[in-house]
Protein backbone atom coordinates (compact mmCIF):
# COMPACT_ATOMS: atom_id res chain seq x y z
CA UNK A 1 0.60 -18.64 12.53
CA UNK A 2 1.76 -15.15 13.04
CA UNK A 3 4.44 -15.68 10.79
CA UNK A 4 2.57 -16.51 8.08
CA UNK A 5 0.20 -13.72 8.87
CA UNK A 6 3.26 -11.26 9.04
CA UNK A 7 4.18 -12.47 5.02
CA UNK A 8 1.04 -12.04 3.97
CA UNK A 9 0.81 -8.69 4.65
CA UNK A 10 4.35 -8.50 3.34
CA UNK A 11 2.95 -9.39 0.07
CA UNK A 12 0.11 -7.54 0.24
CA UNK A 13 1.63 -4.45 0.83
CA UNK A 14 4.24 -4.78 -1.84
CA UNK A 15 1.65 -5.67 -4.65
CA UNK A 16 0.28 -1.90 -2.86
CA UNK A 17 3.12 -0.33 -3.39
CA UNK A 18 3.75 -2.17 -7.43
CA UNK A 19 0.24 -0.87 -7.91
CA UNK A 20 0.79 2.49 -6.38
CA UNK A 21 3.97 3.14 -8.78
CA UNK A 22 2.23 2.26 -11.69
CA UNK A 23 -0.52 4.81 -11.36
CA UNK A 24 -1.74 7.68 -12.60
CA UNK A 25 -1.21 9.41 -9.52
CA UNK A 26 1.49 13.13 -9.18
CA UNK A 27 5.19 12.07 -7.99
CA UNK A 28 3.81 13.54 -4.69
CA UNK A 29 0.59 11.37 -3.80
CA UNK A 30 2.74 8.39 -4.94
CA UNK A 31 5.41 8.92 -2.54
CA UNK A 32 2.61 10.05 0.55
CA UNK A 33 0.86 6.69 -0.26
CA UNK A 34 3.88 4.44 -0.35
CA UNK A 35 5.12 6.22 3.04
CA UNK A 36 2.03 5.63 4.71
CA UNK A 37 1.67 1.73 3.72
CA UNK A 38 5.69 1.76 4.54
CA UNK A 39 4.74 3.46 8.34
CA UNK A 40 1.12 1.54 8.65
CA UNK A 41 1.49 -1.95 6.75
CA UNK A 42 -2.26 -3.00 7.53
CA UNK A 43 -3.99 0.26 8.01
CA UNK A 44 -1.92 1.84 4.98
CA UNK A 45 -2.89 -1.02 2.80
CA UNK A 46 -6.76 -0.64 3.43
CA UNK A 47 -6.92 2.75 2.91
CA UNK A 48 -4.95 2.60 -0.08
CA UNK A 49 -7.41 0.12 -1.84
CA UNK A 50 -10.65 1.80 -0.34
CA UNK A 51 -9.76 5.80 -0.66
CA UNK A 52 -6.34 6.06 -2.81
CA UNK A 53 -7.94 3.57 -6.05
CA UNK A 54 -10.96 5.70 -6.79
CA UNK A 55 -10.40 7.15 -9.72
C-alpha cells in the first residue's frame, strides 16, 4: 500500500512540476516552486495547486 501511495505522489508531483514549467510564471517563481515540490513532495504539491495557480 505505501508503495503505491509513494507513486502516486510521484505522479502527482511531476504533472506539478509539467504544469509549473508551462506557466506564465518569471524564471524565478518557476524554479522556487519546483524546488519546494522537489524538497516537500506532498506539502509542495498542495500549496502549489491552492496558492501558486491563482492567477
Amino acid at each position: 500500500m505505501q508503495g503505491i501511495l509513494g507513486l502516486i505522489i510521484l505522479v502527482l508531483d511531476i504533472i506539478a512540476i509539467l504544469d509549473c514549467i508551462k506557466s506564465n510564471f518569471d524564471t524565478g517563481k518557476k524554479v522556487l516552486w519546483i524546488v519546494l515540490i522537489l524538497l516537500l513532495p506532498v506539502i509542495g504539491l498542495i500549496l502549489y495547486y491552492l496558492v501558486g495557480k491563482k492567477k
